[in-house]
PDB file of N, CA and C in Angstrom:
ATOM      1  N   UNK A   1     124.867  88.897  85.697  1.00  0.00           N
ATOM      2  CA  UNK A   1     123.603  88.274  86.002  1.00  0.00           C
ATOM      3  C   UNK A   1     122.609  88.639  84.911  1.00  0.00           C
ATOM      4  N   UNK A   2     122.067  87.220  84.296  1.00  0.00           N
ATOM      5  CA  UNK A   2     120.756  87.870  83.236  1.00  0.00           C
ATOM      6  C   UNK A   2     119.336  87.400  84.352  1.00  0.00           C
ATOM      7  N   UNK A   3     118.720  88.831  84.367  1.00  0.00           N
ATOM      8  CA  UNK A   3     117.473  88.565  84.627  1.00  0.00           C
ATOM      9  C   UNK A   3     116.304  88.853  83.506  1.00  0.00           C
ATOM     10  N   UNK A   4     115.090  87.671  83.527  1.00  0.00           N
ATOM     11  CA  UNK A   4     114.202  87.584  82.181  1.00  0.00           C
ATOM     12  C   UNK A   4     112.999  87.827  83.500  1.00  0.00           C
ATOM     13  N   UNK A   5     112.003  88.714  83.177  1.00  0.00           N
ATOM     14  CA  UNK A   5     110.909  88.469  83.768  1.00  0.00           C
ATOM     15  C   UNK A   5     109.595  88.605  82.767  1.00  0.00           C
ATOM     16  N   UNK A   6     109.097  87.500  83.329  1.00  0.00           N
ATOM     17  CA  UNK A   6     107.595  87.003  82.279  1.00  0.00           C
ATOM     18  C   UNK A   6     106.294  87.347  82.852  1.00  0.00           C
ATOM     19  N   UNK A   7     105.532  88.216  82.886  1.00  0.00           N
ATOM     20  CA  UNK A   7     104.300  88.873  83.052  1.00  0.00           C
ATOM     21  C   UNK A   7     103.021  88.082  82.546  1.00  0.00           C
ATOM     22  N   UNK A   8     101.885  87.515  83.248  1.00  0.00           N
ATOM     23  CA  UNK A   8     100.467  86.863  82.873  1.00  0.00           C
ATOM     24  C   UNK A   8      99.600  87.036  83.500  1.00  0.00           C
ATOM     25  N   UNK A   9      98.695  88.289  83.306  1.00  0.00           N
ATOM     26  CA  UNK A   9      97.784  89.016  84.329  1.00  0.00           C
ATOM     27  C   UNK A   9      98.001  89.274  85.332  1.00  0.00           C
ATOM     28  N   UNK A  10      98.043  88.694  86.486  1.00  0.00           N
ATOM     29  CA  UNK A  10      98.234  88.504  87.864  1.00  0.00           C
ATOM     30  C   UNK A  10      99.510  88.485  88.290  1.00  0.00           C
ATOM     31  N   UNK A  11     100.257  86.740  87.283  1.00  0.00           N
ATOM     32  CA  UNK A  11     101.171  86.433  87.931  1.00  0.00           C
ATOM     33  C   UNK A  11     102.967  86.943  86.755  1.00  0.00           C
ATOM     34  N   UNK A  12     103.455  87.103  87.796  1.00  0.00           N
ATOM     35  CA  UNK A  12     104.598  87.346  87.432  1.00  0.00           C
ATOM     36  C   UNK A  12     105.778  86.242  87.392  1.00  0.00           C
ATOM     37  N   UNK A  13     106.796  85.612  86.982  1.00  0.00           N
ATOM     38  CA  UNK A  13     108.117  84.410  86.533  1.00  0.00           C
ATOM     39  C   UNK A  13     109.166  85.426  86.547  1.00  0.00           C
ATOM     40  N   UNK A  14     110.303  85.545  87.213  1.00  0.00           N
ATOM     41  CA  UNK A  14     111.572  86.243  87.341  1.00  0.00           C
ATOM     42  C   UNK A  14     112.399  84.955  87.035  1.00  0.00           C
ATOM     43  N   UNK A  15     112.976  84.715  86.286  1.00  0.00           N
ATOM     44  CA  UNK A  15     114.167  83.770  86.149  1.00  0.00           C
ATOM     45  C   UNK A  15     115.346  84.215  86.101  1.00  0.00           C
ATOM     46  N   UNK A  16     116.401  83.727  86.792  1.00  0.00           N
ATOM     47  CA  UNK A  16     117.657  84.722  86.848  1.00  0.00           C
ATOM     48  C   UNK A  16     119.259  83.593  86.415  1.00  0.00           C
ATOM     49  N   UNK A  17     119.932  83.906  86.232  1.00  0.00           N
ATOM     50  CA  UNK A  17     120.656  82.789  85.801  1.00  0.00           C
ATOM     51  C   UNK A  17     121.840  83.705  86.547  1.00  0.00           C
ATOM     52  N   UNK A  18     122.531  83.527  87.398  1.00  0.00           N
ATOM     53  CA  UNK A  18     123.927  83.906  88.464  1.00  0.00           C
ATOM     54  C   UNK A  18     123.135  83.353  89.668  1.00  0.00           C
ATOM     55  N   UNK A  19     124.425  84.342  90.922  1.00  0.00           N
ATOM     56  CA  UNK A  19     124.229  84.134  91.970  1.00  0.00           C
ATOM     57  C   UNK A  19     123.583  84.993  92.594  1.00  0.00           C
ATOM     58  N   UNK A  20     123.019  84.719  93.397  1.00  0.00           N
ATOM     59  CA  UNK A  20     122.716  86.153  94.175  1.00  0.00           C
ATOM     60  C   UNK A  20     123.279  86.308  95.744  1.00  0.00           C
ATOM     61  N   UNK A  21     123.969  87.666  95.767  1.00  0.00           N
ATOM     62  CA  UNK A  21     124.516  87.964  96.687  1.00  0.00           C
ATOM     63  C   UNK A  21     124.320  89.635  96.790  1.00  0.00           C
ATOM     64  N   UNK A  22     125.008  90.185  97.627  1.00  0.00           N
ATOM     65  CA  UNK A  22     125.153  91.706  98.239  1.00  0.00           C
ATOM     66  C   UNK A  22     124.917  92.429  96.403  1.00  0.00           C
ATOM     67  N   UNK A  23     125.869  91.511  95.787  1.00  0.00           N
ATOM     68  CA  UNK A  23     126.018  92.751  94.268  1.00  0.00           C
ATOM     69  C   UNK A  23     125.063  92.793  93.241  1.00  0.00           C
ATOM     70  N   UNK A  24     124.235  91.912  93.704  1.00  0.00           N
ATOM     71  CA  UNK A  24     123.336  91.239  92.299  1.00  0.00           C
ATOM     72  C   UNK A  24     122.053  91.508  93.086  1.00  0.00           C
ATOM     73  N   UNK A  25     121.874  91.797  94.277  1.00  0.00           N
ATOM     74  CA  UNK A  25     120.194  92.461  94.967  1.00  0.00           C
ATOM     75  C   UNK A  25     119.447  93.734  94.562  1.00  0.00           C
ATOM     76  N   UNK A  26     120.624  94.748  94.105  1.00  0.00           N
ATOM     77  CA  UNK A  26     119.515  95.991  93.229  1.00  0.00           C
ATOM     78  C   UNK A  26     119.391  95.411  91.982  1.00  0.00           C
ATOM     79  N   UNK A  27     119.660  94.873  91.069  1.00  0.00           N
ATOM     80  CA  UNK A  27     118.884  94.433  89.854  1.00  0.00           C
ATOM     81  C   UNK A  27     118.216  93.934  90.510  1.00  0.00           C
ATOM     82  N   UNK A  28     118.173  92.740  90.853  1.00  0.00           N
ATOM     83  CA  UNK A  28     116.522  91.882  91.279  1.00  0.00           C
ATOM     84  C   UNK A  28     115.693  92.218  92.023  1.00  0.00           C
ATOM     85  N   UNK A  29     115.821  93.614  93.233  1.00  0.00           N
ATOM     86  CA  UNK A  29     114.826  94.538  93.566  1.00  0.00           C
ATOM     87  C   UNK A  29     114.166  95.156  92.759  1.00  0.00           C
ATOM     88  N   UNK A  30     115.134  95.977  91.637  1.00  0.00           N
ATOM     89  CA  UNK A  30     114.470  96.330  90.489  1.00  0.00           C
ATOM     90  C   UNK A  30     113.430  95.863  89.568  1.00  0.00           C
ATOM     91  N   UNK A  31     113.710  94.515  89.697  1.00  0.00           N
ATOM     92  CA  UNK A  31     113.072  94.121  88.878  1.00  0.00           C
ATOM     93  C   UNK A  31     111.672  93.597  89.654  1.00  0.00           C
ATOM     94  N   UNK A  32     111.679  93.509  90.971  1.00  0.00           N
ATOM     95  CA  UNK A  32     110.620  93.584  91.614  1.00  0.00           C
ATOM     96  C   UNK A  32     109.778  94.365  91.034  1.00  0.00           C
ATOM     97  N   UNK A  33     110.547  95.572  91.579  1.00  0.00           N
ATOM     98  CA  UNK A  33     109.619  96.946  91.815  1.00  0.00           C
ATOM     99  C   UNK A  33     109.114  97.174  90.368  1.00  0.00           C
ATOM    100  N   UNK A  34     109.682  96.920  89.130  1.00  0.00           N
ATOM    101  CA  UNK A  34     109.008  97.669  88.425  1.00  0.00           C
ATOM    102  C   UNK A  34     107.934  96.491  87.461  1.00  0.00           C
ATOM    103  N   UNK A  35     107.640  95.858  88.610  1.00  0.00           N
ATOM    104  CA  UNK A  35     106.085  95.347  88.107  1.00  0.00           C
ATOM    105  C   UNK A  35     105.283  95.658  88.451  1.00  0.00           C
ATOM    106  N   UNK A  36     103.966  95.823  87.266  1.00  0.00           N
ATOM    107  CA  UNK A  36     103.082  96.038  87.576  1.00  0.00           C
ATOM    108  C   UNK A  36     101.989  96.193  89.025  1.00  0.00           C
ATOM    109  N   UNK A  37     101.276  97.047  89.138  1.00  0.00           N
ATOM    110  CA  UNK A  37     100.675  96.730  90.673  1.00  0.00           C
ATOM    111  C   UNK A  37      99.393  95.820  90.639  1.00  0.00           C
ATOM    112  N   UNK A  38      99.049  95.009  89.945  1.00  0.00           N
ATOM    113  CA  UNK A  38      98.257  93.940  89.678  1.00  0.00           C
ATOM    114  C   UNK A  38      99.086  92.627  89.689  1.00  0.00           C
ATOM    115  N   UNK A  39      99.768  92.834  89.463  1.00  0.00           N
ATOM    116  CA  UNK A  39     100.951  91.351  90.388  1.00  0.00           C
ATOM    117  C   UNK A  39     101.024  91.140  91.429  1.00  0.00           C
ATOM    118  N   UNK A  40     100.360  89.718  91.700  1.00  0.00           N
ATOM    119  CA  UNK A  40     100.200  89.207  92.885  1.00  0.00           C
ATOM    120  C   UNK A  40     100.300  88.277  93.488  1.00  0.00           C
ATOM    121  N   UNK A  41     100.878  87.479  92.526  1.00  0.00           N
ATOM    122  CA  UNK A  41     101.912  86.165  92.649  1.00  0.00           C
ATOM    123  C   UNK A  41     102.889  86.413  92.070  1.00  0.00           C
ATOM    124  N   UNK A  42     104.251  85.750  92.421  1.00  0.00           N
ATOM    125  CA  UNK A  42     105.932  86.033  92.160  1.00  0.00           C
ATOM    126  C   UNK A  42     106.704  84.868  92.105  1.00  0.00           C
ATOM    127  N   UNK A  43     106.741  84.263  91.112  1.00  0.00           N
ATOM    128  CA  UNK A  43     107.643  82.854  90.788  1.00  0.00           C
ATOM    129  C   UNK A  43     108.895  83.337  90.954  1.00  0.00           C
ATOM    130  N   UNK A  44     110.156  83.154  91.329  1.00  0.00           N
ATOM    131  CA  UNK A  44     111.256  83.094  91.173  1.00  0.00           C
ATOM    132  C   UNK A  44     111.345  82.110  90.930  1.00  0.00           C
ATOM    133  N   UNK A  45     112.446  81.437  89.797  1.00  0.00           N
ATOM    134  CA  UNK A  45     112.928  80.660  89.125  1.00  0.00           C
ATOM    135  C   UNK A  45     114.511  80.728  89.416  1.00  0.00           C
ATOM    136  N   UNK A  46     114.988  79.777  90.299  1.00  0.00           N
ATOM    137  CA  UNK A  46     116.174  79.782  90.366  1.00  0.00           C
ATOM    138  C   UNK A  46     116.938  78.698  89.799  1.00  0.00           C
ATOM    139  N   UNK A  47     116.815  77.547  88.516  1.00  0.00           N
ATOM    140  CA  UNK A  47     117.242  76.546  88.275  1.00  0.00           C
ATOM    141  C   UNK A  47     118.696  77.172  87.468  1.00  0.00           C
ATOM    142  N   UNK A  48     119.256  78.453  87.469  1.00  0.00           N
ATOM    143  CA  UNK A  48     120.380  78.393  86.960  1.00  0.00           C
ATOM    144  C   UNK A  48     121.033  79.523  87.860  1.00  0.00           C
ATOM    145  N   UNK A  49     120.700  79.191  89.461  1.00  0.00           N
ATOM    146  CA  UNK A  49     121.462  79.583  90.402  1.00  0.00           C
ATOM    147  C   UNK A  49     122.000  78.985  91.232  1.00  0.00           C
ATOM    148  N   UNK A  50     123.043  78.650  91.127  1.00  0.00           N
ATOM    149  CA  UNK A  50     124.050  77.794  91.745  1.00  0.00           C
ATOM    150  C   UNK A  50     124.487  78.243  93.378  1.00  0.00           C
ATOM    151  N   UNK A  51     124.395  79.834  93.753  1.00  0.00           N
ATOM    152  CA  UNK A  51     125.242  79.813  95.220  1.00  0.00           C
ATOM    153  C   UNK A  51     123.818  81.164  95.633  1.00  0.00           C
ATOM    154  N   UNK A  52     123.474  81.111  96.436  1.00  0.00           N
ATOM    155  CA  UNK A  52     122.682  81.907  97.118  1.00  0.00           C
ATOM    156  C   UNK A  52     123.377  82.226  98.529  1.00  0.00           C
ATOM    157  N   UNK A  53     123.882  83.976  99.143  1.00  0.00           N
ATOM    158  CA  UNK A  53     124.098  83.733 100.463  1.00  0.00           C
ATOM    159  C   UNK A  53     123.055  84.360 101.183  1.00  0.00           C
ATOM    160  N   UNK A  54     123.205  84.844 101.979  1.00  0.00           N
ATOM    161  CA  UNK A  54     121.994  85.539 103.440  1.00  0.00           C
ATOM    162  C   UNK A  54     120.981  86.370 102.310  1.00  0.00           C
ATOM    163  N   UNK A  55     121.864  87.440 101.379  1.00  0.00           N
ATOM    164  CA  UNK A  55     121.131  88.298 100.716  1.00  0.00           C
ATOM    165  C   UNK A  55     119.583  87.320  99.888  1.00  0.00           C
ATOM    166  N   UNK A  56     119.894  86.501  99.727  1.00  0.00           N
ATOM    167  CA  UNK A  56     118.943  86.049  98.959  1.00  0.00           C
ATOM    168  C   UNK A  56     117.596  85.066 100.403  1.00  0.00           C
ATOM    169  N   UNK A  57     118.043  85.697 101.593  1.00  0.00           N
ATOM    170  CA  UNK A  57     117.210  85.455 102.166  1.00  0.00           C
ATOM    171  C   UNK A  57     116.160  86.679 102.526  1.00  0.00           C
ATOM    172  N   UNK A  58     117.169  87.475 102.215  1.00  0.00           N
ATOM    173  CA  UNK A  58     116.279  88.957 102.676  1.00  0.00           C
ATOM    174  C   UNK A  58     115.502  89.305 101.117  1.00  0.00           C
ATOM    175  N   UNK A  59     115.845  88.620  99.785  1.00  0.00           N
ATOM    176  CA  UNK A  59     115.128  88.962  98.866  1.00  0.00           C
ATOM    177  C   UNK A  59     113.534  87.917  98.791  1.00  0.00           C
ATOM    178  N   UNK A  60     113.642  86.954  99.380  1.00  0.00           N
ATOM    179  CA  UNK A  60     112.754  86.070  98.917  1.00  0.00           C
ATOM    180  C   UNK A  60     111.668  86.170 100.630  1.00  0.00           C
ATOM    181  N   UNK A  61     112.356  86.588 101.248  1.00  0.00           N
ATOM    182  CA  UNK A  61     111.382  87.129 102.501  1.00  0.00           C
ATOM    183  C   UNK A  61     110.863  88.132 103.014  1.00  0.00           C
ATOM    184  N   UNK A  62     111.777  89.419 102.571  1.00  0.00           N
ATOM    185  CA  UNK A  62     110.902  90.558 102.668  1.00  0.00           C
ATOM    186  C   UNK A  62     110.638  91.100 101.451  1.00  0.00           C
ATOM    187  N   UNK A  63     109.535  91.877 101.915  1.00  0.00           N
ATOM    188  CA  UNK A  63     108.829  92.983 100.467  1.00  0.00           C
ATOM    189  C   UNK A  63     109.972  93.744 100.138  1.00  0.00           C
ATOM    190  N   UNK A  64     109.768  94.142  98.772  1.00  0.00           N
ATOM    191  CA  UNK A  64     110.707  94.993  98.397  1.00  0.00           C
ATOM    192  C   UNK A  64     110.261  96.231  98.856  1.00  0.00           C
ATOM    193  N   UNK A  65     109.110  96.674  98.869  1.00  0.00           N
ATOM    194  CA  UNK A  65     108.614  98.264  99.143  1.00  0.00           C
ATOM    195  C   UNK A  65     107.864  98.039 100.239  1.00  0.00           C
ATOM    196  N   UNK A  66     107.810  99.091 101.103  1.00  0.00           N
ATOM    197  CA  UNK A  66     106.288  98.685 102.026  1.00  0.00           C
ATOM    198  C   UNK A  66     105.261  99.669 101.324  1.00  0.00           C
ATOM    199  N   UNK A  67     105.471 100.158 100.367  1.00  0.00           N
ATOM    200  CA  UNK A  67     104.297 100.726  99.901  1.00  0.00           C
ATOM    201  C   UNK A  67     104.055  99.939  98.767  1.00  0.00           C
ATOM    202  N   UNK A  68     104.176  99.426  97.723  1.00  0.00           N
ATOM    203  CA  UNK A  68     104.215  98.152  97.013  1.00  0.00           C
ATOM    204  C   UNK A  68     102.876  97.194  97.595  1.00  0.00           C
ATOM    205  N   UNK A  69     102.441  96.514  96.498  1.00  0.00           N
ATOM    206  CA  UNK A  69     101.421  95.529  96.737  1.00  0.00           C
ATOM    207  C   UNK A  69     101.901  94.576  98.014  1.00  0.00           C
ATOM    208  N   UNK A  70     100.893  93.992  98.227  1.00  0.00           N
ATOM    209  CA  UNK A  70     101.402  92.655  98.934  1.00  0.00           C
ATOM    210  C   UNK A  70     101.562  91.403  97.811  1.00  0.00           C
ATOM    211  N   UNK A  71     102.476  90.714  97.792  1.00  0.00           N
ATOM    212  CA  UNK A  71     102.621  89.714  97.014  1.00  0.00           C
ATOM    213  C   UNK A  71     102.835  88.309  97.313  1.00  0.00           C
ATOM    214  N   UNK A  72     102.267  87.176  97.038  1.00  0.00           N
ATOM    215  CA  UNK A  72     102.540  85.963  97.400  1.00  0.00           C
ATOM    216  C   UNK A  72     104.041  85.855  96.748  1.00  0.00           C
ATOM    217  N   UNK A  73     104.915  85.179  97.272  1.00  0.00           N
ATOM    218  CA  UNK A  73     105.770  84.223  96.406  1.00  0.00           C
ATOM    219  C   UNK A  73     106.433  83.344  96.774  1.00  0.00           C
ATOM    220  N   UNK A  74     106.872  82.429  95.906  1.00  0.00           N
ATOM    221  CA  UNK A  74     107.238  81.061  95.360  1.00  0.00           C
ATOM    222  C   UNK A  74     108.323  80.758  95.061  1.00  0.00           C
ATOM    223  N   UNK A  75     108.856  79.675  94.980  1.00  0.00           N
ATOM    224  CA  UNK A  75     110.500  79.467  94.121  1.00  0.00           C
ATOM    225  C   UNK A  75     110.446  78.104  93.739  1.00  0.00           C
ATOM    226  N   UNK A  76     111.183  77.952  92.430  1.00  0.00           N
ATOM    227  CA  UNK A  76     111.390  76.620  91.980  1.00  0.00           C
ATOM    228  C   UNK A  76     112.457  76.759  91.060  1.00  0.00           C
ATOM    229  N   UNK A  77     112.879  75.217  91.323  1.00  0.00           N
ATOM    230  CA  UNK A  77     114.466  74.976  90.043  1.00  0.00           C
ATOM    231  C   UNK A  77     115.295  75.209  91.297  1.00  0.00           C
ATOM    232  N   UNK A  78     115.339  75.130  93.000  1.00  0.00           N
ATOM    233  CA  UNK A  78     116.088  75.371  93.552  1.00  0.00           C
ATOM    234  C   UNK A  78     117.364  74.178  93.483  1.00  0.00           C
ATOM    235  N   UNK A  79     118.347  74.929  93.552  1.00  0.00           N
ATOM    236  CA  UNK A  79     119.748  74.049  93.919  1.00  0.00           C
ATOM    237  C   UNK A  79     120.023  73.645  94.828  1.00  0.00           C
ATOM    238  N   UNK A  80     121.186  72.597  94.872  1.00  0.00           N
ATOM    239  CA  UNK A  80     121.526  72.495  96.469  1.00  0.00           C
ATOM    240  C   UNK A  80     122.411  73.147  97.532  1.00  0.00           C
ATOM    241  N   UNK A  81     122.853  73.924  97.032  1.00  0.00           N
ATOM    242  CA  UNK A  81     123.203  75.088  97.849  1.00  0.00           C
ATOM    243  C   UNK A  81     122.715  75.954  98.378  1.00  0.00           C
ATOM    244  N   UNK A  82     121.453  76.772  97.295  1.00  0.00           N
ATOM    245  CA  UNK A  82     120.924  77.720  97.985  1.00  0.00           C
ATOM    246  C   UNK A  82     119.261  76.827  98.818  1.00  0.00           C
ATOM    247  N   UNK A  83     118.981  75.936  98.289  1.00  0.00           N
ATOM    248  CA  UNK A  83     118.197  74.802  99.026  1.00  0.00           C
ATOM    249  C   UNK A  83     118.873  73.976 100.445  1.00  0.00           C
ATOM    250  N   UNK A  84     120.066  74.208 100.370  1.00  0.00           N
ATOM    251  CA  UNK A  84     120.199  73.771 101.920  1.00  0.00           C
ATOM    252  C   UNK A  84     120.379  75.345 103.026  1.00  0.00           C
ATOM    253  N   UNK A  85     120.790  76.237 102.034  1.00  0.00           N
ATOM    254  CA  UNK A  85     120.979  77.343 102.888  1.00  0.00           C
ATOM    255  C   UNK A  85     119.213  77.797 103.254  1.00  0.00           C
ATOM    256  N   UNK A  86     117.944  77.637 102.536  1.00  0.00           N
ATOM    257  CA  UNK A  86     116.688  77.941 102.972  1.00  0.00           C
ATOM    258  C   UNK A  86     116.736  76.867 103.631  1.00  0.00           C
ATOM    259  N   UNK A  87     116.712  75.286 104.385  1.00  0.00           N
ATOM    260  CA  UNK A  87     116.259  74.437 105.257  1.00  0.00           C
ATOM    261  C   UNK A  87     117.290  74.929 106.117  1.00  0.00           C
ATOM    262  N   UNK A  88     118.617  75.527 106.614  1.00  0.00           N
ATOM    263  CA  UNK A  88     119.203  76.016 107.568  1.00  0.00           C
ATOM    264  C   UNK A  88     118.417  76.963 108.352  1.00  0.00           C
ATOM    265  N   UNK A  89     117.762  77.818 107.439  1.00  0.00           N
ATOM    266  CA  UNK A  89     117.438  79.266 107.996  1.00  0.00           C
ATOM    267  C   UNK A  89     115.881  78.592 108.652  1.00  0.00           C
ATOM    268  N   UNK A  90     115.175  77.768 108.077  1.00  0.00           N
ATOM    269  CA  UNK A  90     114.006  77.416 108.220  1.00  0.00           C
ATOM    270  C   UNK A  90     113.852  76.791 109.814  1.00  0.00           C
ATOM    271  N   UNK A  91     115.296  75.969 109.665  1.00  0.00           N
ATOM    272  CA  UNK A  91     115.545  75.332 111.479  1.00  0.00           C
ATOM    273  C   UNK A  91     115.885  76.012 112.433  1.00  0.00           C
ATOM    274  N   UNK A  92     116.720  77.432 111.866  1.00  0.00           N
ATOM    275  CA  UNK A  92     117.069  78.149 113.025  1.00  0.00           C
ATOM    276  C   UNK A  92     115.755  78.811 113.787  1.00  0.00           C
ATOM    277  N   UNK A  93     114.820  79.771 112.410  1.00  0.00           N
ATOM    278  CA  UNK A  93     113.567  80.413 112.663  1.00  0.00           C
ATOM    279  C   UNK A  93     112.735  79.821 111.651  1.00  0.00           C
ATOM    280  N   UNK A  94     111.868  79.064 112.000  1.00  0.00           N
ATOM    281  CA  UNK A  94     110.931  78.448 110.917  1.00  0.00           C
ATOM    282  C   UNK A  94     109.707  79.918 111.129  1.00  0.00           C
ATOM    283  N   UNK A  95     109.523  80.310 111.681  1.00  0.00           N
ATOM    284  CA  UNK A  95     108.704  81.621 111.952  1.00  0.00           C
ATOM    285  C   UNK A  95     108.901  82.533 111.440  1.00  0.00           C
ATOM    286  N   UNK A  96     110.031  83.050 110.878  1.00  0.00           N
ATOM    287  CA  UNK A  96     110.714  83.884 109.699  1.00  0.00           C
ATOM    288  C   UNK A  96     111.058  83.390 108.593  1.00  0.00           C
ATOM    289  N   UNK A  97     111.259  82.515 108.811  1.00  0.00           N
ATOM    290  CA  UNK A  97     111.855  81.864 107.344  1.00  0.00           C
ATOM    291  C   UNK A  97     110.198  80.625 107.089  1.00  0.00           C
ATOM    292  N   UNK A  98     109.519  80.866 106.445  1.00  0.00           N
ATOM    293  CA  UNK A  98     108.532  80.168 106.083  1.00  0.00           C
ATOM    294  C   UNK A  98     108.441  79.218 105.123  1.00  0.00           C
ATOM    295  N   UNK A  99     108.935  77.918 104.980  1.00  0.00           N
ATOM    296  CA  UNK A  99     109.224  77.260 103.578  1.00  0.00           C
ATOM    297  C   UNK A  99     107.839  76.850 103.184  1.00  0.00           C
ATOM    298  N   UNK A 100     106.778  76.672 103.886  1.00  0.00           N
ATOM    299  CA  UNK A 100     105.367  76.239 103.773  1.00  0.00           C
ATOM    300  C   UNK A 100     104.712  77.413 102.690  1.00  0.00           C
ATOM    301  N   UNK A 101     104.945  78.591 102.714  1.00  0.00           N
ATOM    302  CA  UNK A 101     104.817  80.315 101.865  1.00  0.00           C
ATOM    303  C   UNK A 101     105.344  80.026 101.114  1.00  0.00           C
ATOM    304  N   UNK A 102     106.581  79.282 100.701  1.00  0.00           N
ATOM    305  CA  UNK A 102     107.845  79.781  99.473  1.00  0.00           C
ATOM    306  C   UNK A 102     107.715  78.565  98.366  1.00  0.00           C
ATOM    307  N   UNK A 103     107.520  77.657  99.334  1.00  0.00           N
ATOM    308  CA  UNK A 103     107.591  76.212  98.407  1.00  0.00           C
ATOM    309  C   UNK A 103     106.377  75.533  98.845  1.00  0.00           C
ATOM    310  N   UNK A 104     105.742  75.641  97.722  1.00  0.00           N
ATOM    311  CA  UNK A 104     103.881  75.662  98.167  1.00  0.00           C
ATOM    312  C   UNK A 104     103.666  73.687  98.236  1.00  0.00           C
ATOM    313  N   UNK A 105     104.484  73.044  98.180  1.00  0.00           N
ATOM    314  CA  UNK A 105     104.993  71.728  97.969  1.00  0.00           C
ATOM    315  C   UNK A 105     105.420  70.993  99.547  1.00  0.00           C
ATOM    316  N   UNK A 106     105.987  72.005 100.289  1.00  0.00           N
ATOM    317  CA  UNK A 106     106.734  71.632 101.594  1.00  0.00           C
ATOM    318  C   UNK A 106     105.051  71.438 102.402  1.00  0.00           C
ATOM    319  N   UNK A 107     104.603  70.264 103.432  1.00  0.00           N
ATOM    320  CA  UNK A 107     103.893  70.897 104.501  1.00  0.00           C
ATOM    321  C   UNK A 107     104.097  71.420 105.267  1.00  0.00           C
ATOM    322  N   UNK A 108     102.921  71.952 105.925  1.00  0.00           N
ATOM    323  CA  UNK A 108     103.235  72.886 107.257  1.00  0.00           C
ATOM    324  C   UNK A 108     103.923  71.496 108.272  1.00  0.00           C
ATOM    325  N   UNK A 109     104.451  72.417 109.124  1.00  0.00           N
ATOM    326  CA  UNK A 109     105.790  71.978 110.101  1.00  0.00           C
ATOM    327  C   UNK A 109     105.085  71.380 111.172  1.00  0.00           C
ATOM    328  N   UNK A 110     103.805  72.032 111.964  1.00  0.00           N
ATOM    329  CA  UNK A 110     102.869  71.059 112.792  1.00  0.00           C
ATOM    330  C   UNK A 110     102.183  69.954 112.493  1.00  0.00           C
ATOM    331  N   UNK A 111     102.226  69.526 111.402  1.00  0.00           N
ATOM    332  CA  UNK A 111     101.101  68.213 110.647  1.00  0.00           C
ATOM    333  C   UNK A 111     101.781  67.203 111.525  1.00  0.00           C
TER     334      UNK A 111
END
């Protein structure tokens, strides 16, 4: 897995090119954590991730630290794999799984 992360005051771009699963979640925690604490938006860039399983639900929904900032984040370049596996999770618990938070593009689910 190559991960590139791009830093611009505030906001932070993680682009990752593999999959993410169980083996590939401490690099990309890592690479959470060791941003800055003035980061406060979080692009993930997934356009050269082809298979996402559960793990990449627990990366893009919970904080990495609870002592860690609070951080907005985002995703784009999603595939259709790991894009149908977030509208699965979204129907089972749209209350946990928030696509309206992640994909600032989706509306809210009551409109």
């Amino acid at each position: 897995m190559n991960i590139t992360t791009t830093i611009d005051g505030t906001s932070a771009h993680i682009s990752l090119c593999g999959e993410i699963d169980f083996d590939t979640l401490p690099p990309l925690r890592a690479a959470v954590d060791a941003l800055p604490p003035q980061v406060t938006d979080l692009q993930w860039d997934l356009t050269f991730t082809p298979f996402m399983d559960v793990t990449g639900l627990h990366l893009l929904f919970t904080p990495a630290t609870s002592s860690g900032p609070e951080r907005r984040a985002t995703v784009t370049g999603l595939r259709a794999q790991p894009l149908a596996l977030l509208l699965v999770a979204a129907d089972v618990n749209p209350t946990v799984f928030d696509l309206c938070r992640l994909l600032p593009d989706v509306p809210p689910a009551d409109l």
